[in-house]
Each structure stands twice: as C-alpha cells, then as structure tokens.
C-alpha atoms as a PDB file:
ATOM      1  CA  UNK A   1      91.252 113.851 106.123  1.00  0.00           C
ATOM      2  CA  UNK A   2      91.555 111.721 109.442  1.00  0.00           C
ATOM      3  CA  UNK A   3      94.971 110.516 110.492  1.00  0.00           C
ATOM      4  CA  UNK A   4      94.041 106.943 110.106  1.00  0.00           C
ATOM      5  CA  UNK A   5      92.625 105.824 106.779  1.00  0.00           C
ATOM      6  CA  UNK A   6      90.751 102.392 106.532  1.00  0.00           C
ATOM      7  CA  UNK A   7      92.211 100.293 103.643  1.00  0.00           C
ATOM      8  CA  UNK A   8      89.048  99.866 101.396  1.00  0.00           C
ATOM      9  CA  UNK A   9      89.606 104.083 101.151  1.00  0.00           C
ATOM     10  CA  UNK A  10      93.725 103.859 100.567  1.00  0.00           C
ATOM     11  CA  UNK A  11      92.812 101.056  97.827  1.00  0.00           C
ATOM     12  CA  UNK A  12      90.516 103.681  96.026  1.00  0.00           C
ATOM     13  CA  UNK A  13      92.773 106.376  96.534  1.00  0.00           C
ATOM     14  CA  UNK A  14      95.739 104.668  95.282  1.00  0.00           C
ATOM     15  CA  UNK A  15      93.802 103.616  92.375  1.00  0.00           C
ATOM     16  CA  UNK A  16      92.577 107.195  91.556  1.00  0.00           C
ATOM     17  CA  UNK A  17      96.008 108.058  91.657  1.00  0.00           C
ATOM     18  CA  UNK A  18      97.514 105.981  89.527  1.00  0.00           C
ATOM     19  CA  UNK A  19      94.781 107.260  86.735  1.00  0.00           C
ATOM     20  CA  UNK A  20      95.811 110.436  86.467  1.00  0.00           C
ATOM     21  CA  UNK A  21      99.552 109.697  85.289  1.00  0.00           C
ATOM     22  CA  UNK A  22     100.705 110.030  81.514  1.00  0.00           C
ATOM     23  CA  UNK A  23     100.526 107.211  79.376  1.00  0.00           C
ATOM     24  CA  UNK A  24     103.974 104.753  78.417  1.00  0.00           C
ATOM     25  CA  UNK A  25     105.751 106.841  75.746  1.00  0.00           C
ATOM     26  CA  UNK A  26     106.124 103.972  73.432  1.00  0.00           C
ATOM     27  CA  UNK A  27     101.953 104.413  73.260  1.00  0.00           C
ATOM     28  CA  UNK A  28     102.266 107.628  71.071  1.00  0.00           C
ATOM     29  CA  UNK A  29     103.838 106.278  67.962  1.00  0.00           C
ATOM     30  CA  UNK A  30     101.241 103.585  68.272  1.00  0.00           C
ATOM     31  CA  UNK A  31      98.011 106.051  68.811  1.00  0.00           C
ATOM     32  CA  UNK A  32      99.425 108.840  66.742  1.00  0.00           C
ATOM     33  CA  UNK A  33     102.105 107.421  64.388  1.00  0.00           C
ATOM     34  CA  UNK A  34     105.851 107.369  63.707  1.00  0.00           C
ATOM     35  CA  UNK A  35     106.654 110.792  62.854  1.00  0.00           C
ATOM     36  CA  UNK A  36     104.271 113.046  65.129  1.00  0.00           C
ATOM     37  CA  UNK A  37     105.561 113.928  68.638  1.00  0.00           C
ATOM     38  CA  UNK A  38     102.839 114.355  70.699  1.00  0.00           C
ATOM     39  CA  UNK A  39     102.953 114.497  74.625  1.00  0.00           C
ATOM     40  CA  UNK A  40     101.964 111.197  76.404  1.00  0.00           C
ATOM     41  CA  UNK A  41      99.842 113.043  78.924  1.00  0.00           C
ATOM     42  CA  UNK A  42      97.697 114.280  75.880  1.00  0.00           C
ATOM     43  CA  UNK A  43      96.293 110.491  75.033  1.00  0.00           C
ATOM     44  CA  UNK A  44      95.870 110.208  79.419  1.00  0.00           C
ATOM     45  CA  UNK A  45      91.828 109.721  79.137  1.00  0.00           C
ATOM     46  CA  UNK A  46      91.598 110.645  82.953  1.00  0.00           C
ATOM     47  CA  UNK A  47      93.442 114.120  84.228  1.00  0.00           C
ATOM     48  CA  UNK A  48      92.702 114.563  87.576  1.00  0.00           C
ATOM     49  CA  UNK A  49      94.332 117.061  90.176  1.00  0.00           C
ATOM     50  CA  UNK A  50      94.242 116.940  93.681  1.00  0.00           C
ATOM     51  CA  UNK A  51      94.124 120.470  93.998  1.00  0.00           C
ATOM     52  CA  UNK A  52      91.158 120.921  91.159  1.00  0.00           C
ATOM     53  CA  UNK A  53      88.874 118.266  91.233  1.00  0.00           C
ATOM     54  CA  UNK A  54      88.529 115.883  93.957  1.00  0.00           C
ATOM     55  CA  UNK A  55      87.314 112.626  94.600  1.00  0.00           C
ATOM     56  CA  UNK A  56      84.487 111.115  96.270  1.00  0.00           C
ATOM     57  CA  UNK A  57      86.687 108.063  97.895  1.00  0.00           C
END
C-alpha cells in the first residue's frame, strides 16, 4: 500500500477494522443466556483477517 493514504480510504479501513473485533461480553448472557459461557468472538457476525481475506477499500 502507498505511504500516503487519502482519508476517504483510512475512514473505510478503520471501519473494516473495527468489524472484525469480539462483541461486549455482557452481550453473551443476553444472546445465549445466564448460565452458558460462550466466547464473545463466537456471536462477532463479521471475522475478518488481514492476513486471510482482504478488503477491497
């Protein structure tokens, strides 16, 4: 990627990024219920990589 990245392309990329992290742990009780322990990244409905799939920003 160049050196010098316009903003419109940083906006998307930031926003791609911030997709791909787990959900707020208090989510899972809500989603899944009280007593099951489940792993926030598991209800994430985008999991992206930047090494696996990239992006057409």
């Amino acid at each position: 990627m160049s050196r010098y990245k316009p903003r419109a392309k940083k906006k998307r990329l930031i926003k791609k990024g911030s997709q791909t992290k787990w959900a707020p742990f208090w989510s899972v009780p809500k989603k899944f219920g009280k007593g099951r322990r489940v792993h926030p990244g598991r209800h994430t409905v985008k999991k992206r990589s930047w090494r696996r799939i990239k992006t057409k920003a």
